[in-house]
Every structure is written in C-alpha cells, then in structure tokens.
C-alpha atoms as a PDB file:
ATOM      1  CA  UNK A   1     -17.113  20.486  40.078  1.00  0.00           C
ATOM      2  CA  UNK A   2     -19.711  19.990  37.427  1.00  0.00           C
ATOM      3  CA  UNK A   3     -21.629  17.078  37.524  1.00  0.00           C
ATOM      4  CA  UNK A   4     -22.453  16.616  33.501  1.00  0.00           C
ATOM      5  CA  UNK A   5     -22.541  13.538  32.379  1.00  0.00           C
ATOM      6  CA  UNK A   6     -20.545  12.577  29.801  1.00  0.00           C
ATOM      7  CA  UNK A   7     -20.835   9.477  28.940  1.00  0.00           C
ATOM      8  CA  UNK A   8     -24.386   7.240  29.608  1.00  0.00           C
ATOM      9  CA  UNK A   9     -24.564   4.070  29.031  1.00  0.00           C
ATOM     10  CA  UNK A  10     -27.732   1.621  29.891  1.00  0.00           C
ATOM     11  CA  UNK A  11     -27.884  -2.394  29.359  1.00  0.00           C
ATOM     12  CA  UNK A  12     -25.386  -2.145  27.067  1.00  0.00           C
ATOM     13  CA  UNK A  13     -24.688  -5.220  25.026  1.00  0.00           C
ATOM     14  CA  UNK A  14     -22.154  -5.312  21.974  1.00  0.00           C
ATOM     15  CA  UNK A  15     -20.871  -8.530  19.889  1.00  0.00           C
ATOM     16  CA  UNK A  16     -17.756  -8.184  17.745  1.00  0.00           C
ATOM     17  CA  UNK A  17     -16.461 -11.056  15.781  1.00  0.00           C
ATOM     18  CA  UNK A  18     -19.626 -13.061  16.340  1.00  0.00           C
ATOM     19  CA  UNK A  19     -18.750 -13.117  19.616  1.00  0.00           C
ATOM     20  CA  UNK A  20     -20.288 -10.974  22.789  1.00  0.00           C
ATOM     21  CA  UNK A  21     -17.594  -8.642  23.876  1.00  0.00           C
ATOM     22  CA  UNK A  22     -20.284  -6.330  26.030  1.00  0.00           C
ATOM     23  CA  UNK A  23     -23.329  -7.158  28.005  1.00  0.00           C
ATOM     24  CA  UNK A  24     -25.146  -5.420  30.918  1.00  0.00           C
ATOM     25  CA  UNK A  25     -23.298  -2.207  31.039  1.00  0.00           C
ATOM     26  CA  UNK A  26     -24.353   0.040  33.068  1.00  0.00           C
ATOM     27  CA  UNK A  27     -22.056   2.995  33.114  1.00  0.00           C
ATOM     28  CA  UNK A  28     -21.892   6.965  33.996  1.00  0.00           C
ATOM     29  CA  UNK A  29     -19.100   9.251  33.368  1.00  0.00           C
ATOM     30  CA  UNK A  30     -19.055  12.970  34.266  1.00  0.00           C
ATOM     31  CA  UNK A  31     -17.094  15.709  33.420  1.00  0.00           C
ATOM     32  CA  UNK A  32     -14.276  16.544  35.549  1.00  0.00           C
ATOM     33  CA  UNK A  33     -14.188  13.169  36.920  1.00  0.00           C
ATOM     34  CA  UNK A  34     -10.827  11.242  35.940  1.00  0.00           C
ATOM     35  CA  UNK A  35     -11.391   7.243  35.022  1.00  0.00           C
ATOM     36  CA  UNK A  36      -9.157   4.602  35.171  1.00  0.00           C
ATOM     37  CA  UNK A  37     -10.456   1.485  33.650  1.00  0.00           C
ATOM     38  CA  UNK A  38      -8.972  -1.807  34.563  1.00  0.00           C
ATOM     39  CA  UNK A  39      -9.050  -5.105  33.726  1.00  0.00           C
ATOM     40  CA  UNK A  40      -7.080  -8.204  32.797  1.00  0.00           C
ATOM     41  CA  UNK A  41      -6.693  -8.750  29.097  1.00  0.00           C
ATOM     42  CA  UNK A  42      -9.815  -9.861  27.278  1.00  0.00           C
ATOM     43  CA  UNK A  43     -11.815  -8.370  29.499  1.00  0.00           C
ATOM     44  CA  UNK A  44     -13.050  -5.647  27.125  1.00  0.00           C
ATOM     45  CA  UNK A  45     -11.374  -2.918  27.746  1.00  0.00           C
ATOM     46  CA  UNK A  46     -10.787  -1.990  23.910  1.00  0.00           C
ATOM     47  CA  UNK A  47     -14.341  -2.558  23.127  1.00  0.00           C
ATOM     48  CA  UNK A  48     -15.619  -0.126  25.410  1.00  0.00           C
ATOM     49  CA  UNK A  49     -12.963   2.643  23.599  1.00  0.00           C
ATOM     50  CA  UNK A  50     -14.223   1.352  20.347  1.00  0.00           C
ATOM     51  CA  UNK A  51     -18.715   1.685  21.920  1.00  0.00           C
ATOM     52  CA  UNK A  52     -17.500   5.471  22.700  1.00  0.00           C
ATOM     53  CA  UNK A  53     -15.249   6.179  19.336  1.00  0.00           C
ATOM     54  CA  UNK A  54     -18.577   4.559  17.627  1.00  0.00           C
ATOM     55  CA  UNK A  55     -16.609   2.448  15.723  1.00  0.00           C
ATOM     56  CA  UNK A  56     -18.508  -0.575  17.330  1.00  0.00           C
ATOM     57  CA  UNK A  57     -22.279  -0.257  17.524  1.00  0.00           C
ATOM     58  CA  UNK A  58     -24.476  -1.652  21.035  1.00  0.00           C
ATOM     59  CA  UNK A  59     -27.217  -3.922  19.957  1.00  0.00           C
ATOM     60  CA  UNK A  60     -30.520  -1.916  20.013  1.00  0.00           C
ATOM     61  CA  UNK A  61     -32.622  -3.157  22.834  1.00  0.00           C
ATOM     62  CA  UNK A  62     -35.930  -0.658  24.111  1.00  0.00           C
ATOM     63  CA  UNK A  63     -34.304  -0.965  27.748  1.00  0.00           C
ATOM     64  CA  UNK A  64     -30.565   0.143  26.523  1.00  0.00           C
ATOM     65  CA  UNK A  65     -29.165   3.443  25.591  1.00  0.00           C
ATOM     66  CA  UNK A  66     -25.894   5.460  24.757  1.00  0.00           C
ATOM     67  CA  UNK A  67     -25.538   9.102  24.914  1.00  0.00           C
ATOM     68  CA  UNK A  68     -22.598  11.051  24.358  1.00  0.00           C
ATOM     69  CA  UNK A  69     -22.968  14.414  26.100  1.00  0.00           C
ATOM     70  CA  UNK A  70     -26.451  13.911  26.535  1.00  0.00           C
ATOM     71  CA  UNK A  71     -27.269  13.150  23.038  1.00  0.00           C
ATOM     72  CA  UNK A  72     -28.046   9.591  21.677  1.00  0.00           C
ATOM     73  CA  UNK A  73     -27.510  11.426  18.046  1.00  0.00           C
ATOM     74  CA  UNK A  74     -23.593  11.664  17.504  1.00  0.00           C
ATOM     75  CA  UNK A  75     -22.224  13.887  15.388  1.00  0.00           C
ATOM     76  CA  UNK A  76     -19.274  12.924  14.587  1.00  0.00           C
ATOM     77  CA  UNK A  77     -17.787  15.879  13.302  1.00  0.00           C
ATOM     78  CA  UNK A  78     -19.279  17.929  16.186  1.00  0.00           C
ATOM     79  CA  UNK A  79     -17.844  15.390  18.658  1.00  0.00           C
ATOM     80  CA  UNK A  80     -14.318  15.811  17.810  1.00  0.00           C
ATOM     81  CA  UNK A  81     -14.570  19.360  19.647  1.00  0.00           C
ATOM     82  CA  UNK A  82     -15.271  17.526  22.972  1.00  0.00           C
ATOM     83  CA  UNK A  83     -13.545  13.997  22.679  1.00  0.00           C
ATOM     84  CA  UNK A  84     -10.534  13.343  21.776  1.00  0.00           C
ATOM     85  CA  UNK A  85      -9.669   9.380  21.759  1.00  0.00           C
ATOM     86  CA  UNK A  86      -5.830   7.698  21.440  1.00  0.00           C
ATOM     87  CA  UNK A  87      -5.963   3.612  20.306  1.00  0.00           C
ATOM     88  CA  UNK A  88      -4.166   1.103  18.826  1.00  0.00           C
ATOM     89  CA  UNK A  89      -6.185   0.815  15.466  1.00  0.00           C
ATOM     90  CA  UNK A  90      -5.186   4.833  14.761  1.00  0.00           C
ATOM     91  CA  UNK A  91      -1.594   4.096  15.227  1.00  0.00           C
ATOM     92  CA  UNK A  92      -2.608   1.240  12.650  1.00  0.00           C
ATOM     93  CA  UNK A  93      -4.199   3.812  10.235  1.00  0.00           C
ATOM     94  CA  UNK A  94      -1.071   5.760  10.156  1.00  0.00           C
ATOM     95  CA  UNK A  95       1.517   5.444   7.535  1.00  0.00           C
ATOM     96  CA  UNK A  96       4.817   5.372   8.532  1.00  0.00           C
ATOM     97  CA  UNK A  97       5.943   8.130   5.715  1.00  0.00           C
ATOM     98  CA  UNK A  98       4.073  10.889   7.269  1.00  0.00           C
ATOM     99  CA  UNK A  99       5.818  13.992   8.509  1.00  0.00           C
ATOM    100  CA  UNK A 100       5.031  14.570  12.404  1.00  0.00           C
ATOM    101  CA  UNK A 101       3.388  17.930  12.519  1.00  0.00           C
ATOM    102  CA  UNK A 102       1.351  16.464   9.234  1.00  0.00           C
ATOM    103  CA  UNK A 103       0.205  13.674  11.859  1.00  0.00           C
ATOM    104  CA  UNK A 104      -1.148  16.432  14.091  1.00  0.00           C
ATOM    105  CA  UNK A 105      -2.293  19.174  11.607  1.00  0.00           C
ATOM    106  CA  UNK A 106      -4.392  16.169   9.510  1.00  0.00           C
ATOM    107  CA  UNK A 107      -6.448  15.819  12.115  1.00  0.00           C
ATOM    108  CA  UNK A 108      -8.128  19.388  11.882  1.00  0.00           C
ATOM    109  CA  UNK A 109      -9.796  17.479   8.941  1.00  0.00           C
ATOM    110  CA  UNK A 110     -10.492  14.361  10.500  1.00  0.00           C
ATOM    111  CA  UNK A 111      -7.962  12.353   8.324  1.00  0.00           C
ATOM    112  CA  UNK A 112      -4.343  10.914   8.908  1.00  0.00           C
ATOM    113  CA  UNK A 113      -3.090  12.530   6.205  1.00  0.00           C
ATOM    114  CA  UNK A 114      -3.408  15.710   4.207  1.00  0.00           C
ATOM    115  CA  UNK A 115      -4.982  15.763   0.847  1.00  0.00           C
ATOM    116  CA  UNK A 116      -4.791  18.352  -1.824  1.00  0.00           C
ATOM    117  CA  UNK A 117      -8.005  20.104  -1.131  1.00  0.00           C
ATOM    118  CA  UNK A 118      -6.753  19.964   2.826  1.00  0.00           C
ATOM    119  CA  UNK A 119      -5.074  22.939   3.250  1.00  0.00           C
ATOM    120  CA  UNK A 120      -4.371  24.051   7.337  1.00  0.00           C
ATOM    121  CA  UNK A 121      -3.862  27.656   7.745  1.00  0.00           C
ATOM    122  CA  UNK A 122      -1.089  29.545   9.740  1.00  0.00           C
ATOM    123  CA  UNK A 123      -3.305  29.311  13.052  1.00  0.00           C
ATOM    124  CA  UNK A 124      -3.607  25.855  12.651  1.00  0.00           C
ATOM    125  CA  UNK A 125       0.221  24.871  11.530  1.00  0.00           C
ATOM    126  CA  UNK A 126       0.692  27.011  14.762  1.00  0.00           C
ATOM    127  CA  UNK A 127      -1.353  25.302  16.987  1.00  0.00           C
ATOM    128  CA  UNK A 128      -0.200  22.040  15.861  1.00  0.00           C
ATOM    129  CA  UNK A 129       3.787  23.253  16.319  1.00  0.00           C
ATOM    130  CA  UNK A 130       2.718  24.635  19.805  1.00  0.00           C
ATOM    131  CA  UNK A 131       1.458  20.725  20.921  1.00  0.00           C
ATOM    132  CA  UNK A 132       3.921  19.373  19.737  1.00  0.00           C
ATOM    133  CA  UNK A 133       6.339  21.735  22.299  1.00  0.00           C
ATOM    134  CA  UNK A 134       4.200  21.219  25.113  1.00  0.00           C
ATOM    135  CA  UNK A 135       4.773  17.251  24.583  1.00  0.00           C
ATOM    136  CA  UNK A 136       8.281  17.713  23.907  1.00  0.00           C
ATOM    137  CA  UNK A 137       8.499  16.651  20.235  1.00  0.00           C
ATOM    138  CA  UNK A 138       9.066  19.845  18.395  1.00  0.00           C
ATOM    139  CA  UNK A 139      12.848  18.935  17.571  1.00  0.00           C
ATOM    140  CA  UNK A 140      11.712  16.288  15.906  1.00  0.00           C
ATOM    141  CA  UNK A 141       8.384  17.215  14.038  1.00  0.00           C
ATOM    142  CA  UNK A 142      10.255  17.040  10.455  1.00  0.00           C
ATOM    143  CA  UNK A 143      11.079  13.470  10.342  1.00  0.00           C
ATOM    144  CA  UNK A 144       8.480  10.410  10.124  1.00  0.00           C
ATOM    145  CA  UNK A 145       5.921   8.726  12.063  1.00  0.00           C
ATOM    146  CA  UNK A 146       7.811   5.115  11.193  1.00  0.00           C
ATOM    147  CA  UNK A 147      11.242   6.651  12.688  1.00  0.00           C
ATOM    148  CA  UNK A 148       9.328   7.024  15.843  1.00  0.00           C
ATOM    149  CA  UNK A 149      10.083   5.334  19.057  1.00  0.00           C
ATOM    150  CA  UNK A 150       6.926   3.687  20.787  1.00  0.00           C
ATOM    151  CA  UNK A 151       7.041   6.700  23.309  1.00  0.00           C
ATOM    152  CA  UNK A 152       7.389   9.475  20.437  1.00  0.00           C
ATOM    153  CA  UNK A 153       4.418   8.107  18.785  1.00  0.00           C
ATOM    154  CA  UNK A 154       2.303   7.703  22.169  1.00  0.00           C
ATOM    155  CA  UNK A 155       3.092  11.376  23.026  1.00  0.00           C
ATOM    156  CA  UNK A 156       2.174  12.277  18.999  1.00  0.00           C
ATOM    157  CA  UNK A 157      -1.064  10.252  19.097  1.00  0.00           C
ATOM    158  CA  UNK A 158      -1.914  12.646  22.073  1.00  0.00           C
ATOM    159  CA  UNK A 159      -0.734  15.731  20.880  1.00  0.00           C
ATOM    160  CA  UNK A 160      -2.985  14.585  17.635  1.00  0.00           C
ATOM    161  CA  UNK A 161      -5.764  14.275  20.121  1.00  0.00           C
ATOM    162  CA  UNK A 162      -5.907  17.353  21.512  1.00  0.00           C
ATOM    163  CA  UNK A 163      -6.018  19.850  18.285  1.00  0.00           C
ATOM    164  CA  UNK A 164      -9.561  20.493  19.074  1.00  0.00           C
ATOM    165  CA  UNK A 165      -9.120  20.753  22.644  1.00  0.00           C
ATOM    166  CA  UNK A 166     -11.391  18.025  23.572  1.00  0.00           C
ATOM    167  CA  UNK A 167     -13.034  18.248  26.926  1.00  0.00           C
ATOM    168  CA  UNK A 168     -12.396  14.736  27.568  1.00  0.00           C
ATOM    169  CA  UNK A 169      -9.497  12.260  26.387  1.00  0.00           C
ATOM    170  CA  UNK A 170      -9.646   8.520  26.391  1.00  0.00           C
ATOM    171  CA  UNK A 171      -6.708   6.547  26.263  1.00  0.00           C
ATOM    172  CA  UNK A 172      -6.550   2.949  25.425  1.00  0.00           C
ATOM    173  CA  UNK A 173      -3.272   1.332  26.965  1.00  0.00           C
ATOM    174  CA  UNK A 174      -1.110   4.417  26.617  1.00  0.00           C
ATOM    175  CA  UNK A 175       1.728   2.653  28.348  1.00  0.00           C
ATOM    176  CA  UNK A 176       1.886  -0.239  26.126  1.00  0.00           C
ATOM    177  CA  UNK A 177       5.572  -1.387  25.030  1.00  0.00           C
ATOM    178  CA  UNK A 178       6.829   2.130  26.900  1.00  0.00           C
ATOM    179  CA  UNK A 179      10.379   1.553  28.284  1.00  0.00           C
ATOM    180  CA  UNK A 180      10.821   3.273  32.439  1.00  0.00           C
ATOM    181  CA  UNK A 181      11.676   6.872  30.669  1.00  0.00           C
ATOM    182  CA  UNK A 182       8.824   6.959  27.833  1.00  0.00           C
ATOM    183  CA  UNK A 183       6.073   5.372  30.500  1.00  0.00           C
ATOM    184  CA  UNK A 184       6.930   8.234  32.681  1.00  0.00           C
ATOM    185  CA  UNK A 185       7.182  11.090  30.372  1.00  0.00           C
ATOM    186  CA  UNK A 186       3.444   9.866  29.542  1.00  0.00           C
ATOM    187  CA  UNK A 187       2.625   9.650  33.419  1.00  0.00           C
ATOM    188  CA  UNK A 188       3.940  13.514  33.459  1.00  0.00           C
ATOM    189  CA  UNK A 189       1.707  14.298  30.480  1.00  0.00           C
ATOM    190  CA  UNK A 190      -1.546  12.797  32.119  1.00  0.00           C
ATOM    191  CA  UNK A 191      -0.793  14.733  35.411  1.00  0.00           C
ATOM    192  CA  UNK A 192      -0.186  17.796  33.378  1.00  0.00           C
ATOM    193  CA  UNK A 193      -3.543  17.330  31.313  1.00  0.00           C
ATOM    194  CA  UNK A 194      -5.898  16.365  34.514  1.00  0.00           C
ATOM    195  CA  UNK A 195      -4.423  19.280  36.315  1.00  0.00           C
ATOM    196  CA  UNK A 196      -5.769  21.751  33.619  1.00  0.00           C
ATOM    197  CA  UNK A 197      -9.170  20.549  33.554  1.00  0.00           C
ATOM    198  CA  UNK A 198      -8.621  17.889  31.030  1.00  0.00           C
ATOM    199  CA  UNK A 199     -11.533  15.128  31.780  1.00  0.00           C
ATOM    200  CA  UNK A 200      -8.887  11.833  31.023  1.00  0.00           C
ATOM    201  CA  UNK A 201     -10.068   8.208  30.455  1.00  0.00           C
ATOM    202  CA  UNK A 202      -7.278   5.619  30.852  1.00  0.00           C
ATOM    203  CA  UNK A 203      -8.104   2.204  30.197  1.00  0.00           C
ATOM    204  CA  UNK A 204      -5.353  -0.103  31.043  1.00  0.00           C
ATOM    205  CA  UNK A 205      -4.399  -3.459  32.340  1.00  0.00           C
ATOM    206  CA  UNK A 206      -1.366  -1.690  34.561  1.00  0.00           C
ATOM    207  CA  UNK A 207      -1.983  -0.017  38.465  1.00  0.00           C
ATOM    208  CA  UNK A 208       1.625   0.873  38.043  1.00  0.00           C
ATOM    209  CA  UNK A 209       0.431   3.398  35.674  1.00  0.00           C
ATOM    210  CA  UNK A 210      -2.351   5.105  37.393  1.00  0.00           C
ATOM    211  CA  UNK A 211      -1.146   8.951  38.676  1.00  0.00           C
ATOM    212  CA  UNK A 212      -2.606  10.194  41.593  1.00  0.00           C
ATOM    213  CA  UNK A 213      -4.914  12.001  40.171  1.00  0.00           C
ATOM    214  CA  UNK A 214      -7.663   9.805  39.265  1.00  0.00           C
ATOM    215  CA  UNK A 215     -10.622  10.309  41.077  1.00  0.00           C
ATOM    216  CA  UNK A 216     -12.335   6.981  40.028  1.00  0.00           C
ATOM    217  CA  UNK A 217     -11.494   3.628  39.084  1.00  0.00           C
ATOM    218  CA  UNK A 218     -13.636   0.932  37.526  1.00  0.00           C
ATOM    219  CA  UNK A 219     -13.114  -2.841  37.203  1.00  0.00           C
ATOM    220  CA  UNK A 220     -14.224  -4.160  33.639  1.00  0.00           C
ATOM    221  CA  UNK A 221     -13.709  -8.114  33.446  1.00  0.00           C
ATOM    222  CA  UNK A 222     -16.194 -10.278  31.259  1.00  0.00           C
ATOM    223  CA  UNK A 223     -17.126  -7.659  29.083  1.00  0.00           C
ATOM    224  CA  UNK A 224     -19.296  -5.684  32.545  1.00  0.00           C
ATOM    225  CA  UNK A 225     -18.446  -3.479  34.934  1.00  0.00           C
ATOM    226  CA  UNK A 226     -17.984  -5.660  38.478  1.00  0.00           C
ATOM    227  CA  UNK A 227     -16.435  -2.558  40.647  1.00  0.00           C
ATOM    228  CA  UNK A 228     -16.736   1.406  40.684  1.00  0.00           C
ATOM    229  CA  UNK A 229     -15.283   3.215  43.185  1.00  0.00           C
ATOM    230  CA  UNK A 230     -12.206   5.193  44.415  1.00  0.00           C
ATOM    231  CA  UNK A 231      -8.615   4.449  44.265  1.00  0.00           C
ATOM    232  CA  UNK A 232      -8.299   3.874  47.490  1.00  0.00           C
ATOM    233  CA  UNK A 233     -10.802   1.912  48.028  1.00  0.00           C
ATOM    234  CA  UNK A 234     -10.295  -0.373  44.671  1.00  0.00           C
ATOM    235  CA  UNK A 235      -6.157  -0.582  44.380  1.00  0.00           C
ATOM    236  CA  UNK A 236      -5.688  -2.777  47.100  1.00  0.00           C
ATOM    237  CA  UNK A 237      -4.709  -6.426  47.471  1.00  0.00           C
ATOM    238  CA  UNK A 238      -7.862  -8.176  47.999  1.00  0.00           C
ATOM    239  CA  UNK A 239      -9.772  -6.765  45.344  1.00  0.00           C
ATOM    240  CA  UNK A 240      -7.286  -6.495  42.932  1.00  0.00           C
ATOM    241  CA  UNK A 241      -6.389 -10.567  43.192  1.00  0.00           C
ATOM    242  CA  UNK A 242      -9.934 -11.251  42.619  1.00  0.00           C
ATOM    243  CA  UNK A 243     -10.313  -8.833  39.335  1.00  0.00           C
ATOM    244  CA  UNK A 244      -6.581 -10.813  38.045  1.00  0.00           C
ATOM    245  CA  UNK A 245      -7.659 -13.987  39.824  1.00  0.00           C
ATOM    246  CA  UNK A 246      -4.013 -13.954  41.252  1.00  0.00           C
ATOM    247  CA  UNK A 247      -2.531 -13.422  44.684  1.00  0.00           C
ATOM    248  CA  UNK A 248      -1.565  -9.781  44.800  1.00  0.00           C
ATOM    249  CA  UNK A 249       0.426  -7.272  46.769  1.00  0.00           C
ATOM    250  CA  UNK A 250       0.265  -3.771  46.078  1.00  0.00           C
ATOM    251  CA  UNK A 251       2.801  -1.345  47.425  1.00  0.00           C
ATOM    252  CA  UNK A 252       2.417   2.481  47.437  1.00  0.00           C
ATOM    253  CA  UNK A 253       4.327   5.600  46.983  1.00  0.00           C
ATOM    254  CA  UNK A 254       4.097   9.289  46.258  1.00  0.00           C
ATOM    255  CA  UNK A 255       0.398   8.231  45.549  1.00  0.00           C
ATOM    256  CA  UNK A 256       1.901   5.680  42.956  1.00  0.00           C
ATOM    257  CA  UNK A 257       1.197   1.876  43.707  1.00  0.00           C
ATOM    258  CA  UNK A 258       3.056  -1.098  42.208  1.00  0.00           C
ATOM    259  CA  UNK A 259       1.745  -4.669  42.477  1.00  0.00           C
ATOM    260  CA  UNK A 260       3.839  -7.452  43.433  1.00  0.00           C
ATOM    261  CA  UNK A 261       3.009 -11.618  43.072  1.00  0.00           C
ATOM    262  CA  UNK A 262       1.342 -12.423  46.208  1.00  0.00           C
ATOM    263  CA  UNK A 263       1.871 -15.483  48.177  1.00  0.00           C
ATOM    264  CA  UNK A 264       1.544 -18.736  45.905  1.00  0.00           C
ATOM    265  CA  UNK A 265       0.602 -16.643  43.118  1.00  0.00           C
ATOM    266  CA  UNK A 266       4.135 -17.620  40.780  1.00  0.00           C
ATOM    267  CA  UNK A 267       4.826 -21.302  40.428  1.00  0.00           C
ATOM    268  CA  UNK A 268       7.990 -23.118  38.781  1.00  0.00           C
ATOM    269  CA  UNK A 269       6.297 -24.108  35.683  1.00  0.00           C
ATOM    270  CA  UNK A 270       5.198 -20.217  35.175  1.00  0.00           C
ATOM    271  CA  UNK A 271       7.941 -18.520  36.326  1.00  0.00           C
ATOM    272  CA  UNK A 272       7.791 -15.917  33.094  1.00  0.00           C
ATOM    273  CA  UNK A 273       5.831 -12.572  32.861  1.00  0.00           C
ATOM    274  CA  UNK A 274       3.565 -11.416  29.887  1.00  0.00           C
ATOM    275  CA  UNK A 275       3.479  -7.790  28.533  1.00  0.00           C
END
C-alpha cells in the first residue's frame, strides 16, 4: 500500500462568514487509505470539503500549509485528473433542465453544462454512457436532472465525479435525504469504488453509513480534528457519546454499526429526531 500523501494540512485556520469555521488543523491523508469524517452538525465538516475543493481559502500563517498531492500550487485543471469531489453547492449549481448524460459529459470541461464551443467526442459521450451503467442510471440518462429522485442525483453527482477517474473521491453527506433503498444502493457504490482502488473520503454526520471498508475514521467537532484512528477503535459507545455529547449505543453487523439513544440520552420534552 502506498504511503503518498494526499492531502497535508498544517495549523490550518479558515473563517467563513466572518466567523472561524477552522483552526488548528492538523491533518494527513494518504493514498489508498479510506476516510470517514464525522462529526455532529456544525462541526465543520463542509468546510473542510470546501479547504480541499479550494473554494474556501486557509488564512496564510508562516507556520501553516496545504498541499494537495504534494504541491501547495493547485492547478485546478490538473487536479480534476486526481480528485474528484461530490457536495451540496454542485447539486446547487445544477439546473434542473439538464439532460443526465449532459450532467456527466459537461464535466470533461469543467462546467455543468455544455456550451457551443463544448463539444465531447464519441470517446467521451462513451465514457460518460458507460458510468452511467455502472451506477445504474443508463435507462434514464435522457430525461432531467430536476425529475431526479434524491438517490438518482446522488448516484449522478458521482458518476459526474469520476469522468476523469480521480484517484481520490470526497463525498460530503452522500446519504443525505436517501430513503433505506437509495442509502444502500450508495453504500454498494462506495464498496464497489474502495474495492477497485478508489481512495474515498466520506464526510458525514451518520455511523450507520460507514461500509466496512474504511480503514480510518476521524472525529471533526469545533472546526479541529479531536480523534484519528480506526473503526474499531473510534465507533464505539464511549467515544462516540462524547463526539455527539449524547448517551450512545452502537450495535454491529456484517461490519455495519447502527447507533441507538443510550441510557437517559431521550427525554419527554425531546422525544423527536432531526435529519
């Protein structure tokens, strides 16, 4: 297993809003080394997706640093070889009136969709049809992104993703509004993408969603990095009350894991759940 870092990141700190959203992160990713991210909501999960997308910038310190790939120089153009990255905001950028395989194919070119000097050629309308097989959207890849179900546009966003055949994909709450079916469909997907050497980044808020196949799992809450360490050693009851600050139980199956309210953790006057 290669040992390449990835991703390097060195007293990071990073405001957004007017407002710190990063500080003191300290982070290493290598290649070949599956990530789950966790954290409770707010605890800037989508910020770190947007420091590695470089759509938000660290503030520049002489003790801090950020290299992609080894470089603190990003091409961006260059970068969409080896990192492909799924988020909310794209889905955002996308209007609802584009054709699905235009979704995919647009992104040869960096855009969402295809203008009139943007012509793909056969290998890449073929490439882009052969995605959207593999992900199990090719009967569909003639009507819109807006008549999309939250799980046909997940699976699209990925398939969209990996045109270039990115070394590593990140993936910022993939299972978000998913019904059973869709979440699981996207759980086979991940499986099938680690398995083929596909470096995968999931940050999430959700255990429930983390295949067996992560190697590594890091606890983000206060905009820093408070854990790093295995699966096993991470997805377990006492540590992962203290990330939620909530009694937890966590049971586990076929190298899945669930987590259940702990003792005194649900109380009459909160008795409802939040996505």
């Amino acid at each position: 297993m290669t040992t390449e870092s990835w991703l390097d990141l060195r007293n990071i700190e990073a405001w957004l809003g007017g407002r710190p959203v990063l500080h003191n992160l300290n982070l290493q990713l290598t290649l070949r080394e599956s990530t789950t991210v966790l954290g409770p909501n707010g605890a800037g999960k989508s910020s770190l997706v947007k420091l590695i997308d470089r759509s938000l910038y660290p503030i520049v310190r002489h003790d801090s640093h950020l290299r992609l790939f080894g470089s603190e120089t990003v091409n961006l153009w260059s970068l969409r070889s080896r990192l492909g990255v799924v988020s909310s905001e794209l889905e955002q950028r996308l209007h609802p009136k584009t054709a699905v395989d235009e979704v995919v194919v647009s992104s040869f070119f960096g855009a969402t969709r295809l203008g009139r000097d943007q012509q793909p050629n056969p290998e890449q309308w073929e490439q882009a049809r052969d995605l959207l097989d593999q992900l199990q959207l090719n009967g569909i890849r003639e009507r819109c992104y807006g008549e999309l179900s939250d799980g046909q546009r997940r699976r699209l966003l990925i398939a969209r993703a990996l045109v270039h055949q990115p070394e590593v994909l990140v993936l910022d709450e993939p299972s978000r509004a998913l019904d059973l079916r869709a979440c699981h469909q996207l759980l086979a997907i991940l499986q099938g993408l680690i398995n083929a050497g596909t470096t995968v980044v999931q940050v999430t808020h959700r255990v429930d969603t983390i295949v067996p196949e992560m190697q590594r799992v890091l606890f983000l809450d206060g905009g820093t990095i408070v854990k790093d360490g295995s699966p096993a050693g991470l997805l377990r009851p006492k540590e992962l009350s203290e990330l939620f600050k909530t009694p937890l139980e966590v049971v586990e199956k076929n190298g899945f894991r669930q987590v259940l309210p702990g003792h005194g953790s649900i109380h009459p006057e909160h008795q409802g759940c939040s996505g």
